[in-house]
PDB file of N, CA and C in Angstrom:
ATOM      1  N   UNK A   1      25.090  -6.268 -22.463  1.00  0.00           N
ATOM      2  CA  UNK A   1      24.558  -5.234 -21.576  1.00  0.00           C
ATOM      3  C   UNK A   1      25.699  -4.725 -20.699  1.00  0.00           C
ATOM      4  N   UNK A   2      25.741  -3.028 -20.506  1.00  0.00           N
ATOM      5  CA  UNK A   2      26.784  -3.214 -19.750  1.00  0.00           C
ATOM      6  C   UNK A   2      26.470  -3.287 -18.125  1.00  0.00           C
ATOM      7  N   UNK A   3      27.779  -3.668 -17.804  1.00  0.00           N
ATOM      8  CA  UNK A   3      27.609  -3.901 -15.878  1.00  0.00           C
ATOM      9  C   UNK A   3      27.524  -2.781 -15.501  1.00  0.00           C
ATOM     10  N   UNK A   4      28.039  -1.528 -15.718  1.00  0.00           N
ATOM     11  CA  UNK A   4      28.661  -0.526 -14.971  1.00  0.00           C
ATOM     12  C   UNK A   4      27.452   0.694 -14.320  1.00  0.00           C
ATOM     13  N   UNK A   5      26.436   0.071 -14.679  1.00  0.00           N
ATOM     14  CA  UNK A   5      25.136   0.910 -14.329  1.00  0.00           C
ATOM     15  C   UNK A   5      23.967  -0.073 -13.770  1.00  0.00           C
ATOM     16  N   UNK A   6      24.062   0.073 -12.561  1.00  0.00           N
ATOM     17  CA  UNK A   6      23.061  -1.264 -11.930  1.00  0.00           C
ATOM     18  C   UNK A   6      22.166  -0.568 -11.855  1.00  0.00           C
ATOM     19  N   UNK A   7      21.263   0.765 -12.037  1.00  0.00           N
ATOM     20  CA  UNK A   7      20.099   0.960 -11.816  1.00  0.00           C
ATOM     21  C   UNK A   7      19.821   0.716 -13.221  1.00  0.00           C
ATOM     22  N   UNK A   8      20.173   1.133 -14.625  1.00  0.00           N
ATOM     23  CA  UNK A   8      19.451   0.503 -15.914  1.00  0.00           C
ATOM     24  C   UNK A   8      19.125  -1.170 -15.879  1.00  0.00           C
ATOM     25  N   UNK A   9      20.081  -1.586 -15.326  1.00  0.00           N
ATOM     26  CA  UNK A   9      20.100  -2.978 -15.569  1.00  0.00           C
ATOM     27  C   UNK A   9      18.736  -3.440 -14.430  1.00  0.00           C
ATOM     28  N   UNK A  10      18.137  -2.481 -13.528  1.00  0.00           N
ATOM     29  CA  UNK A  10      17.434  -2.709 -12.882  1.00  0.00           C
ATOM     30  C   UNK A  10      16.225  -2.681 -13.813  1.00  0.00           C
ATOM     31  N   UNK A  11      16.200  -1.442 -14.258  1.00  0.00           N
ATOM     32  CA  UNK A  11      14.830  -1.236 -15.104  1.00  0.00           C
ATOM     33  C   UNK A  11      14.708  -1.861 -16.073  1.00  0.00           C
ATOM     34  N   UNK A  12      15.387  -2.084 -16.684  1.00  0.00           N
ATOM     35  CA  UNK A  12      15.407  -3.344 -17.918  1.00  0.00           C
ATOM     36  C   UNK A  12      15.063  -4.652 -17.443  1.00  0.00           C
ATOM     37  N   UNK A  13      15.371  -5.024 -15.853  1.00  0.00           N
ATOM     38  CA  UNK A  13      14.913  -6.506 -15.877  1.00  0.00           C
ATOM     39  C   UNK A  13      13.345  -6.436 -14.942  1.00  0.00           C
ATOM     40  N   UNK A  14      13.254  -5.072 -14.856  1.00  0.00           N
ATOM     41  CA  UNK A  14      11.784  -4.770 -14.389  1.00  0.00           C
ATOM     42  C   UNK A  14      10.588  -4.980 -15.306  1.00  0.00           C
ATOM     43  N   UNK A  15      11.172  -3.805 -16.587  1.00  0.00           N
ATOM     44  CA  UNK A  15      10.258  -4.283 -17.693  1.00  0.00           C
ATOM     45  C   UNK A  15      10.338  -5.224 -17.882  1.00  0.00           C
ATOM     46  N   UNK A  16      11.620  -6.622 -18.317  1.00  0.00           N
ATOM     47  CA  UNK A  16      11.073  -7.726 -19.238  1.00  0.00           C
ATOM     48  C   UNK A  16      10.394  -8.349 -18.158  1.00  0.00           C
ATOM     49  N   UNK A  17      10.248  -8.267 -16.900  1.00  0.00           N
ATOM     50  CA  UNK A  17       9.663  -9.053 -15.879  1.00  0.00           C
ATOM     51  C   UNK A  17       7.929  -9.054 -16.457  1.00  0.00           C
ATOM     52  N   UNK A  18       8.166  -7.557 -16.278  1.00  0.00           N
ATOM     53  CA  UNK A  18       6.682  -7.210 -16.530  1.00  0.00           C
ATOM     54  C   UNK A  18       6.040  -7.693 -17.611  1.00  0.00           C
ATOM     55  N   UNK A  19       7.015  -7.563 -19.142  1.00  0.00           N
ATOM     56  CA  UNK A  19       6.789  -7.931 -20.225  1.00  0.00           C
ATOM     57  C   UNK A  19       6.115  -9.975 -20.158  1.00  0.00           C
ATOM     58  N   UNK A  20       6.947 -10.428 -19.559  1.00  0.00           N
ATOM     59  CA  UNK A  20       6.732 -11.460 -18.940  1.00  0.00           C
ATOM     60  C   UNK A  20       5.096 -11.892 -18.411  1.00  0.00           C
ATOM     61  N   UNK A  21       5.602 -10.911 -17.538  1.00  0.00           N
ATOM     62  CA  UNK A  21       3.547 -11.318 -16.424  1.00  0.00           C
ATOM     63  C   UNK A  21       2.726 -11.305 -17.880  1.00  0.00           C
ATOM     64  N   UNK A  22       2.801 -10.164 -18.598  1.00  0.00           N
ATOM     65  CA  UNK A  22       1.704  -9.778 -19.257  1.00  0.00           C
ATOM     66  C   UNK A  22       0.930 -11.438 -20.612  1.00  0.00           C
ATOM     67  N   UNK A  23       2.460 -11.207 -20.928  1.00  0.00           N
ATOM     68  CA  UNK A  23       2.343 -12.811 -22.035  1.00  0.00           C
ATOM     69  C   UNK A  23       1.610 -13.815 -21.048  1.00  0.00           C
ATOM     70  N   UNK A  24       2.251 -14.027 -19.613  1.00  0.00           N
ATOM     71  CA  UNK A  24       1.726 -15.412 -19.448  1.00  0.00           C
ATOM     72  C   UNK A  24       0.117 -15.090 -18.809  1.00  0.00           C
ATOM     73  N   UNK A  25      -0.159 -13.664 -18.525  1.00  0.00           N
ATOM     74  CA  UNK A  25      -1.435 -13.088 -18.121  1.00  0.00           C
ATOM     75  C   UNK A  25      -2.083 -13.341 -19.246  1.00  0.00           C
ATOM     76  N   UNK A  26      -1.935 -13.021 -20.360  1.00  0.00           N
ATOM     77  CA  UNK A  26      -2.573 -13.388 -21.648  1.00  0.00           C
ATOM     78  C   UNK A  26      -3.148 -14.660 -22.200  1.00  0.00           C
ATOM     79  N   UNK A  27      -1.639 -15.416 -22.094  1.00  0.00           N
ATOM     80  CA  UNK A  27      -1.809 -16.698 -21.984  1.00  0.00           C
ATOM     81  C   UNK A  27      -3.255 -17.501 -21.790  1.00  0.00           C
ATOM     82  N   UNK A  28      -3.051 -17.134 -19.779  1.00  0.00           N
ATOM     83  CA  UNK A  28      -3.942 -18.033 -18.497  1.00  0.00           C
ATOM     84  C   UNK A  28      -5.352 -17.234 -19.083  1.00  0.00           C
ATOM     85  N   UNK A  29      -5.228 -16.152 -19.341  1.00  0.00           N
ATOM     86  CA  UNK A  29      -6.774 -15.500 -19.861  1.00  0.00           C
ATOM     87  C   UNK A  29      -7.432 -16.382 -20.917  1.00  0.00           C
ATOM     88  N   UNK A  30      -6.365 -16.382 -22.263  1.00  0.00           N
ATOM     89  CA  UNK A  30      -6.631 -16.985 -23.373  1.00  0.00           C
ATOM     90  C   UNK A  30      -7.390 -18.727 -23.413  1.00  0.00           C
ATOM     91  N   UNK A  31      -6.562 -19.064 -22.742  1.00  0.00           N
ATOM     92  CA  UNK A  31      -7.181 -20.642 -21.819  1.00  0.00           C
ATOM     93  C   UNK A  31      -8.569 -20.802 -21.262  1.00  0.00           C
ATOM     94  N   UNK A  32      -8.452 -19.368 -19.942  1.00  0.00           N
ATOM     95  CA  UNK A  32      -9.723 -19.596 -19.321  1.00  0.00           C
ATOM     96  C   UNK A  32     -11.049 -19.152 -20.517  1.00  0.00           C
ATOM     97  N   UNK A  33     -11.028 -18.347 -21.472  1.00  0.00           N
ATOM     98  CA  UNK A  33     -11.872 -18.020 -22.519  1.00  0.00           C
ATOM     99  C   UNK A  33     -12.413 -19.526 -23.625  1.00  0.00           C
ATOM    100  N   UNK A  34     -11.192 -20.000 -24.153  1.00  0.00           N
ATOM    101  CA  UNK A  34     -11.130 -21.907 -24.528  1.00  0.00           C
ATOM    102  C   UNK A  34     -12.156 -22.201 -23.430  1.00  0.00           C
ATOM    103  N   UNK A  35     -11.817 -22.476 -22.368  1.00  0.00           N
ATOM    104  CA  UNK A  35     -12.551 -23.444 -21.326  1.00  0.00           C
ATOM    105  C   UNK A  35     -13.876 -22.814 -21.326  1.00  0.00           C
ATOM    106  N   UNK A  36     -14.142 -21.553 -21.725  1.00  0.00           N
ATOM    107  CA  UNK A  36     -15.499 -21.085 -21.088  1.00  0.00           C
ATOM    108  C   UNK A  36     -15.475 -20.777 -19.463  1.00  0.00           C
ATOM    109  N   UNK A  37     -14.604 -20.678 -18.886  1.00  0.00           N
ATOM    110  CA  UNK A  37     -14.632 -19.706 -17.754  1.00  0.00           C
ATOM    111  C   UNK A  37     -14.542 -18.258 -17.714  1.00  0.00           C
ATOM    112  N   UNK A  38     -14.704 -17.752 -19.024  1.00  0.00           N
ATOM    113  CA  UNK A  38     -14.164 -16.095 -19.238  1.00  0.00           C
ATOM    114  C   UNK A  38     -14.868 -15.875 -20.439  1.00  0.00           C
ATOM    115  N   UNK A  39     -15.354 -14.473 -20.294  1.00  0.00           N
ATOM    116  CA  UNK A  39     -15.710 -14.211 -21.805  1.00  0.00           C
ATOM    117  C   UNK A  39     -14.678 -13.864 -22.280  1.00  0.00           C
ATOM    118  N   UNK A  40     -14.834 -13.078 -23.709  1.00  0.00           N
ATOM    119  CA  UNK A  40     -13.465 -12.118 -24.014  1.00  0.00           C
ATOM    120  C   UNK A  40     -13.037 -10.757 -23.466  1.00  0.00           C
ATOM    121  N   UNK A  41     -14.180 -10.243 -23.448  1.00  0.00           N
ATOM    122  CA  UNK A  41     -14.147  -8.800 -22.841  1.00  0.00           C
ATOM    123  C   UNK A  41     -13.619  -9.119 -21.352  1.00  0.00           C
ATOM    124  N   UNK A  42     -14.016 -10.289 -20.666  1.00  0.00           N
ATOM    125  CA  UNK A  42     -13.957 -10.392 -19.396  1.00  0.00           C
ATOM    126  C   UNK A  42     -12.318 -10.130 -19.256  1.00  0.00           C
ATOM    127  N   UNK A  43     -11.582 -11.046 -20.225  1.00  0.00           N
ATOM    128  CA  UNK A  43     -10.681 -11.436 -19.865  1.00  0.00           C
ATOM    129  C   UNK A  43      -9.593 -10.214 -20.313  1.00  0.00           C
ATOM    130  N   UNK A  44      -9.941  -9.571 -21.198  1.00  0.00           N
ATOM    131  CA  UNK A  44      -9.552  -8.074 -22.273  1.00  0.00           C
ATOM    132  C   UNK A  44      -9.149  -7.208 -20.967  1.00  0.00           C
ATOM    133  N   UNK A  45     -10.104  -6.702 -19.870  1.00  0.00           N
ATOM    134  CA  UNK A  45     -10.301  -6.000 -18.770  1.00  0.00           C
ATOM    135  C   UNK A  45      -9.667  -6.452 -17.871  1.00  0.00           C
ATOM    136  N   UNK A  46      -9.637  -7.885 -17.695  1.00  0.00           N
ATOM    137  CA  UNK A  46      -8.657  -8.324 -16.665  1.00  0.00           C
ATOM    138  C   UNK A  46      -7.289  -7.948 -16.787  1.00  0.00           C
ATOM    139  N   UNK A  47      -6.529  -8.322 -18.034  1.00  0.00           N
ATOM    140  CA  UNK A  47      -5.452  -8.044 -18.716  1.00  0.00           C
ATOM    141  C   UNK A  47      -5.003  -6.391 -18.548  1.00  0.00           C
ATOM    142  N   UNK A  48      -6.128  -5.658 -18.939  1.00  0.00           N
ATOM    143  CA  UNK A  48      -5.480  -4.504 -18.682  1.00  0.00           C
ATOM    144  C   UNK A  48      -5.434  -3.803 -17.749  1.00  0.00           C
ATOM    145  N   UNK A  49      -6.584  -4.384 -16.804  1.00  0.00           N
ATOM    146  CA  UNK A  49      -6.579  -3.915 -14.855  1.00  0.00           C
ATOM    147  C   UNK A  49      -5.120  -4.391 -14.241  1.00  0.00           C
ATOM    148  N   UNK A  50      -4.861  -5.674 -15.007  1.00  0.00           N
ATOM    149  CA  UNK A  50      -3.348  -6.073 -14.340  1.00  0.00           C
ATOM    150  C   UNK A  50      -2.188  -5.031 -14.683  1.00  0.00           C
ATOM    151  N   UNK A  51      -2.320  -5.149 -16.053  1.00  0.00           N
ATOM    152  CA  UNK A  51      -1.209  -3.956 -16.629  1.00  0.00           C
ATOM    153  C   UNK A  51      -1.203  -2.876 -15.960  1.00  0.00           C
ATOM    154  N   UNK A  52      -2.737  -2.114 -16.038  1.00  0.00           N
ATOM    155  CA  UNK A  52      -2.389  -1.070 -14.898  1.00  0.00           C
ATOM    156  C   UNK A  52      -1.543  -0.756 -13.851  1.00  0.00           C
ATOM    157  N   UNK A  53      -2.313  -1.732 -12.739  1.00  0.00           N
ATOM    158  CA  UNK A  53      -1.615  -2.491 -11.716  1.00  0.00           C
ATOM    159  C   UNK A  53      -0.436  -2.276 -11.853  1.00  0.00           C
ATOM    160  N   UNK A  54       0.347  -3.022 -12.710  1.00  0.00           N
ATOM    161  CA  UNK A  54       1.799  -3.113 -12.841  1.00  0.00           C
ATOM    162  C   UNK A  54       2.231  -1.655 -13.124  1.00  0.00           C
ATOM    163  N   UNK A  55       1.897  -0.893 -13.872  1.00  0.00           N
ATOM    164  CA  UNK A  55       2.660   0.363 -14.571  1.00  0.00           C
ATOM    165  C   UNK A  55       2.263   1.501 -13.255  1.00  0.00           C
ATOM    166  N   UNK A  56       1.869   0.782 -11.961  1.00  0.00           N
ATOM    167  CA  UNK A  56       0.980   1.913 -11.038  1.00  0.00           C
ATOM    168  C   UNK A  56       0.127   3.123 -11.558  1.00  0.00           C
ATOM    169  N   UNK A  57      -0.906   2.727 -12.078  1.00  0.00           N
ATOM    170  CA  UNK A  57      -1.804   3.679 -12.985  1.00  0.00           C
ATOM    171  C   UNK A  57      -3.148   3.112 -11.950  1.00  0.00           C
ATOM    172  N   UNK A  58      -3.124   2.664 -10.750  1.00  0.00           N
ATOM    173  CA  UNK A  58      -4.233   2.560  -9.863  1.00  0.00           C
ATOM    174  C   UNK A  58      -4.313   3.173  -8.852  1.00  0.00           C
ATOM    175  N   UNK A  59      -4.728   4.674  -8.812  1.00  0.00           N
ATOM    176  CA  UNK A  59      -4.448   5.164  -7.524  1.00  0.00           C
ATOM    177  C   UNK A  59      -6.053   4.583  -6.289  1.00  0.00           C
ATOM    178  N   UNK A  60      -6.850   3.747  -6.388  1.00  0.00           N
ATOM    179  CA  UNK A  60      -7.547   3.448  -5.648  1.00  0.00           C
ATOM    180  C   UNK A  60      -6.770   1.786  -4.976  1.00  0.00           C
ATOM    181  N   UNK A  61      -5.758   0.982  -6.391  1.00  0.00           N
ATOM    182  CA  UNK A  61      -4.898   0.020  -5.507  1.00  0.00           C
ATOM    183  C   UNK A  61      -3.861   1.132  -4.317  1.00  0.00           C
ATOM    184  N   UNK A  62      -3.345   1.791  -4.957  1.00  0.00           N
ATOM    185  CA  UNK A  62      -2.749   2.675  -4.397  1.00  0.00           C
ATOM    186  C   UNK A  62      -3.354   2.884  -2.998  1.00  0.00           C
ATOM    187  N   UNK A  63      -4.313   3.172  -2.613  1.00  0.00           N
ATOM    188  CA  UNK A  63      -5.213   3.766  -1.655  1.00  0.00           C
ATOM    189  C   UNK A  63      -5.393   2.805  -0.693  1.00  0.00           C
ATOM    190  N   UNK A  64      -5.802   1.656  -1.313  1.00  0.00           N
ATOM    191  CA  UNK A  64      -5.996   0.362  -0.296  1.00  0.00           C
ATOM    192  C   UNK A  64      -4.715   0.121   0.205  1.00  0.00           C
ATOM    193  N   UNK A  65      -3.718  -0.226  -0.510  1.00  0.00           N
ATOM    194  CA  UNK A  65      -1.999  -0.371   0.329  1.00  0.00           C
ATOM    195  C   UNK A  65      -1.830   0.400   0.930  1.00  0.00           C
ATOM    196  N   UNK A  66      -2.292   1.555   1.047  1.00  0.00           N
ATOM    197  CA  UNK A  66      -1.970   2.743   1.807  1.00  0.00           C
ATOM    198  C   UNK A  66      -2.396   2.824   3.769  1.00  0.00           C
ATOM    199  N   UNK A  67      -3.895   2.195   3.375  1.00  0.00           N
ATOM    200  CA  UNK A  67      -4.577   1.869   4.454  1.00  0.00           C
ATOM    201  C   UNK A  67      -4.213   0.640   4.897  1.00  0.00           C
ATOM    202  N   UNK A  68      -3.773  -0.188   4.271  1.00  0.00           N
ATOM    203  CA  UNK A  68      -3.111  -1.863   4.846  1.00  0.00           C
ATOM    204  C   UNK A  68      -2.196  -1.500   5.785  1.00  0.00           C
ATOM    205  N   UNK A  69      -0.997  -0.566   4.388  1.00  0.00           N
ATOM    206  CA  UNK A  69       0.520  -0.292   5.432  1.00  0.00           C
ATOM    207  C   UNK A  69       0.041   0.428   6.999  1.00  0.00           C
ATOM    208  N   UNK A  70      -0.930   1.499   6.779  1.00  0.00           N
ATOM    209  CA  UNK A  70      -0.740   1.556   7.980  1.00  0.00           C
ATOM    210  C   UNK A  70      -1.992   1.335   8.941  1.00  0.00           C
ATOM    211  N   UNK A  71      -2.796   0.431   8.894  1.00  0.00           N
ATOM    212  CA  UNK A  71      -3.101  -0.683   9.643  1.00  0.00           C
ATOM    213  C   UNK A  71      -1.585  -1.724  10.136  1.00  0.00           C
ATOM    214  N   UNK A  72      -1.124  -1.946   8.933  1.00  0.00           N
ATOM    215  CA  UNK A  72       0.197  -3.110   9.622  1.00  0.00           C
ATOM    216  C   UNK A  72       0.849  -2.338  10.649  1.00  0.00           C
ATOM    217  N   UNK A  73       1.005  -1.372  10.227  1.00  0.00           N
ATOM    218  CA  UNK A  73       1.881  -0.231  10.779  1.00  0.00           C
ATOM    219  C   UNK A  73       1.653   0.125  12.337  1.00  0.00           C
ATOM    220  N   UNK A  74       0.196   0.525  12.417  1.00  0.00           N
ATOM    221  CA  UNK A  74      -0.511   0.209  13.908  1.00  0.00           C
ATOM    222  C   UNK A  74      -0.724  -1.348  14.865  1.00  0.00           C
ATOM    223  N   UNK A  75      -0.613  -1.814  13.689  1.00  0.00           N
ATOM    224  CA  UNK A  75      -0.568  -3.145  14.818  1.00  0.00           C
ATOM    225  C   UNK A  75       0.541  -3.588  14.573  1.00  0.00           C
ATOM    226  N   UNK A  76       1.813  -3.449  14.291  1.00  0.00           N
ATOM    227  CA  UNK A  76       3.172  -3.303  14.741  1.00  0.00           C
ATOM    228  C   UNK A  76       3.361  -2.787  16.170  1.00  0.00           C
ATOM    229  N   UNK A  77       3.252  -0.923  15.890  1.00  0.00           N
ATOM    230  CA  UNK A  77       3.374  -0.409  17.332  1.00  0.00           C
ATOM    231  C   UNK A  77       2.581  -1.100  18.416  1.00  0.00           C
ATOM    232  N   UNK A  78       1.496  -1.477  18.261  1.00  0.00           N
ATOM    233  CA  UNK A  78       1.181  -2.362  19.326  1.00  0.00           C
ATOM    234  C   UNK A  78       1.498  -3.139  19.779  1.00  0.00           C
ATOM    235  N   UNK A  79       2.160  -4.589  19.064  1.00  0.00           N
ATOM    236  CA  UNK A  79       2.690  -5.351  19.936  1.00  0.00           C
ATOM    237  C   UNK A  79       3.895  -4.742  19.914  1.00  0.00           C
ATOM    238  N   UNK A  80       4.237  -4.153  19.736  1.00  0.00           N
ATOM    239  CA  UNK A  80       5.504  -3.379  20.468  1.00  0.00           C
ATOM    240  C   UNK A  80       5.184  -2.613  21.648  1.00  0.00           C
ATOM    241  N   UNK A  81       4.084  -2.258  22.076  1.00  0.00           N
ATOM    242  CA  UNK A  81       3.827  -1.844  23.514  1.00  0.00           C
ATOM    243  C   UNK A  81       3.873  -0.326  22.975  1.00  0.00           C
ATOM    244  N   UNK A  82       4.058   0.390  22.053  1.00  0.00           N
ATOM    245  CA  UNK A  82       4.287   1.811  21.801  1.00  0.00           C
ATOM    246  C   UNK A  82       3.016   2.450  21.289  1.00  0.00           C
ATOM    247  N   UNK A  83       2.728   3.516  21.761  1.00  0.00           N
ATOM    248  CA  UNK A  83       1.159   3.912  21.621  1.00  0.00           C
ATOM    249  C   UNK A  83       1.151   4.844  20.305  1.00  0.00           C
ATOM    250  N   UNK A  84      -0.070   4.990  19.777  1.00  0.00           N
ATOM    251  CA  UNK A  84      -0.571   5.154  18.657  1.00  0.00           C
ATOM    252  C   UNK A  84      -0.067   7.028  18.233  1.00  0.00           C
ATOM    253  N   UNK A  85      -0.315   7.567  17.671  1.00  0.00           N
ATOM    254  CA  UNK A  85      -0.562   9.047  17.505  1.00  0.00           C
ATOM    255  C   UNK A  85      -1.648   9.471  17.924  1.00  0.00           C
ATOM    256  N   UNK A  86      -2.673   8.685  17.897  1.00  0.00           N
ATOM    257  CA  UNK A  86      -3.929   9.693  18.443  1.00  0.00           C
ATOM    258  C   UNK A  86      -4.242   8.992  20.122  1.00  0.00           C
ATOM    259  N   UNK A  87      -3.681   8.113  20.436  1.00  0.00           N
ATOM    260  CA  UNK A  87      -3.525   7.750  22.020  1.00  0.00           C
ATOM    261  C   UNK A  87      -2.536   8.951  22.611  1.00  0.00           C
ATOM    262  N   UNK A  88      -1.082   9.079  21.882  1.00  0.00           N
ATOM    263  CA  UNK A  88      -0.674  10.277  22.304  1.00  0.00           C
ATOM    264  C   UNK A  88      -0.751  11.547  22.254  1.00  0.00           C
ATOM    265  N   UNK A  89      -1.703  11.851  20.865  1.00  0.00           N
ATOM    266  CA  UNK A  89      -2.487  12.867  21.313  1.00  0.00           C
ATOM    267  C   UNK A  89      -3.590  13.354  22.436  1.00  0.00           C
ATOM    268  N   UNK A  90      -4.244  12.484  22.635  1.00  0.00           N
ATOM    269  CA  UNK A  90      -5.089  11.996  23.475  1.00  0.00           C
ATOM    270  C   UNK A  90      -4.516  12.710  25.233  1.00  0.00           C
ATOM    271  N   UNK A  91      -3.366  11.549  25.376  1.00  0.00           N
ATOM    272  CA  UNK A  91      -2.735  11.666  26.430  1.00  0.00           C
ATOM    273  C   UNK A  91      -1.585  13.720  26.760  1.00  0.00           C
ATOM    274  N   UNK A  92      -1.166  14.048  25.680  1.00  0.00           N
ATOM    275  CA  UNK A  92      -1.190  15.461  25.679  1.00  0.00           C
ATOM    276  C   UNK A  92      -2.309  16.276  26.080  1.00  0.00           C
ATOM    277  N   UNK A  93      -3.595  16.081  25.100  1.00  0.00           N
ATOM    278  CA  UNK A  93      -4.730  16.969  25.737  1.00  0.00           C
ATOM    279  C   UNK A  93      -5.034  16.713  27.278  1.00  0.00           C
ATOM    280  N   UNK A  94      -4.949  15.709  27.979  1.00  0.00           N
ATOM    281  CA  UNK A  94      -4.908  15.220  29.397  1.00  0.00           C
ATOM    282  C   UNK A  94      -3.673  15.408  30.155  1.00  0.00           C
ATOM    283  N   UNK A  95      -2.793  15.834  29.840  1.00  0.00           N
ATOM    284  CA  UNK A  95      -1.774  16.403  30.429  1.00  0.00           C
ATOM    285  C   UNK A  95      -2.271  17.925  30.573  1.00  0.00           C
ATOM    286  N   UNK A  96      -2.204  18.823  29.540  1.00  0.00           N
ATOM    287  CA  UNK A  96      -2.649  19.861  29.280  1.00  0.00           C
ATOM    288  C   UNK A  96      -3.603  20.250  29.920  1.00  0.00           C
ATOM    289  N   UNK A  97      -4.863  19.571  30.397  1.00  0.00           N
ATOM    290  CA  UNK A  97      -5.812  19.730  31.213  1.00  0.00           C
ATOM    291  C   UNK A  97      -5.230  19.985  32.499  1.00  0.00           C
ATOM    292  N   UNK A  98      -4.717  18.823  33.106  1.00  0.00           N
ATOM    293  CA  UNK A  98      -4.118  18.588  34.105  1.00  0.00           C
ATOM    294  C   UNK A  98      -3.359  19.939  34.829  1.00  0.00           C
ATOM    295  N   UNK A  99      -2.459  20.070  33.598  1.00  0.00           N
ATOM    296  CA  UNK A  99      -1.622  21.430  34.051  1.00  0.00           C
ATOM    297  C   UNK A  99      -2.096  22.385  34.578  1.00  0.00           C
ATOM    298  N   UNK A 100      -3.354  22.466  33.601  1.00  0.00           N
ATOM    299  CA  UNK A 100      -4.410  23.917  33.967  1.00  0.00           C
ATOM    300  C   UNK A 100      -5.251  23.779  35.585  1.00  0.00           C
ATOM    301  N   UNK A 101      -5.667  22.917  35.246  1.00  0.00           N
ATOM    302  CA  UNK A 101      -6.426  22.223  36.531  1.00  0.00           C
ATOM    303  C   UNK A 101      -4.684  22.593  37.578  1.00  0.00           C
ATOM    304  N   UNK A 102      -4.014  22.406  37.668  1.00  0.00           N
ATOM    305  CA  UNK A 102      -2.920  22.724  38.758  1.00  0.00           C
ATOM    306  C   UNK A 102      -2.790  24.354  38.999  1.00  0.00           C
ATOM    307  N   UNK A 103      -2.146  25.139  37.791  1.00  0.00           N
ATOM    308  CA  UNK A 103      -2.142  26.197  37.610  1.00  0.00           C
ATOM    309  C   UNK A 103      -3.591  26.980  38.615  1.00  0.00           C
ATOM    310  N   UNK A 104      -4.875  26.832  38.130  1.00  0.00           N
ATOM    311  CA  UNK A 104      -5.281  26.878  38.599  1.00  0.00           C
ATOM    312  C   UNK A 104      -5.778  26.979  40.465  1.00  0.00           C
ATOM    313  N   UNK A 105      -5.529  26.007  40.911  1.00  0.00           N
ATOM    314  CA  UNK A 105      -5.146  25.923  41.747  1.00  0.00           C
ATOM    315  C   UNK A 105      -4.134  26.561  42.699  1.00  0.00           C
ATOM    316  N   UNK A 106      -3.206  26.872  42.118  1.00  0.00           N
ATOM    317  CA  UNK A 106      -1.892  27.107  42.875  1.00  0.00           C
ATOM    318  C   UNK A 106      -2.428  28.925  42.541  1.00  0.00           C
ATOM    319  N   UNK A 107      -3.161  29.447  41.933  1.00  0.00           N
ATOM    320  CA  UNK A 107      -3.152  30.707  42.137  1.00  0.00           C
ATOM    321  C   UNK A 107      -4.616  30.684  42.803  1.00  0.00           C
ATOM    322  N   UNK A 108      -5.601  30.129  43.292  1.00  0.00           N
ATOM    323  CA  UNK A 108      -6.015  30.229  44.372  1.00  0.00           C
ATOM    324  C   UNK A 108      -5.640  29.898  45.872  1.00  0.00           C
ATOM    325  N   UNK A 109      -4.505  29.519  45.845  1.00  0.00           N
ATOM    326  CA  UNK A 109      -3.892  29.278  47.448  1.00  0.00           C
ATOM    327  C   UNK A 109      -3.053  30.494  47.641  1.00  0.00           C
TER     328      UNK A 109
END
């Protein structure tokens, strides 16, 4: 293989990774079906919900990480003491008020 291109050498050890999960996904399926913990179909669907998974062909996994990251994401800024987007939106519209409420004012005196 050559060295001189580290992003192929990336994707190549991505796939056999993957190639990998899938055999030993097969495998642990194939077992749990023996044991009677799985039907076949059960395990057929499992196999290829994973594959999915892997090839990102889940845009509803997609969707849930999406909402995790930024849940994590918000309760990051929090214990960081740094307020949210819609707290600082929040706090703009109350500024904005404020202003007016002054403005106001200052052209009735």
């Amino acid at each position: 293989m050559e060295t001189a291109n580290p992003l192929q050498q990336l994707l190549l050890r991505g796939l056999g990774t993957t190639t990998l999960v899938a055999e030993r996904l097969r495998g642990v399926t194939q077992d749990w079906v023996s044991s009677g913990r799985l039907d076949a179909s059960q395990a057929s669907a499992l196999v290829d919900e994973v594959l999915r998974a892997l090839r990102g062909e889940t845009p509803e996994l997609e969707q849930q990480m999406g909402r995790n990251l930024e849940r994590n994401r918000d309760n990051f800024l929090q214990d960081l003491g740094l307020p949210s987007q819609k707290e600082v939106d929040e706090l703009r519209g109350r500024i904005d008020r404020l202003e007016q409420q002054l403005r106001q004012r200052e052209r009735q005196d």
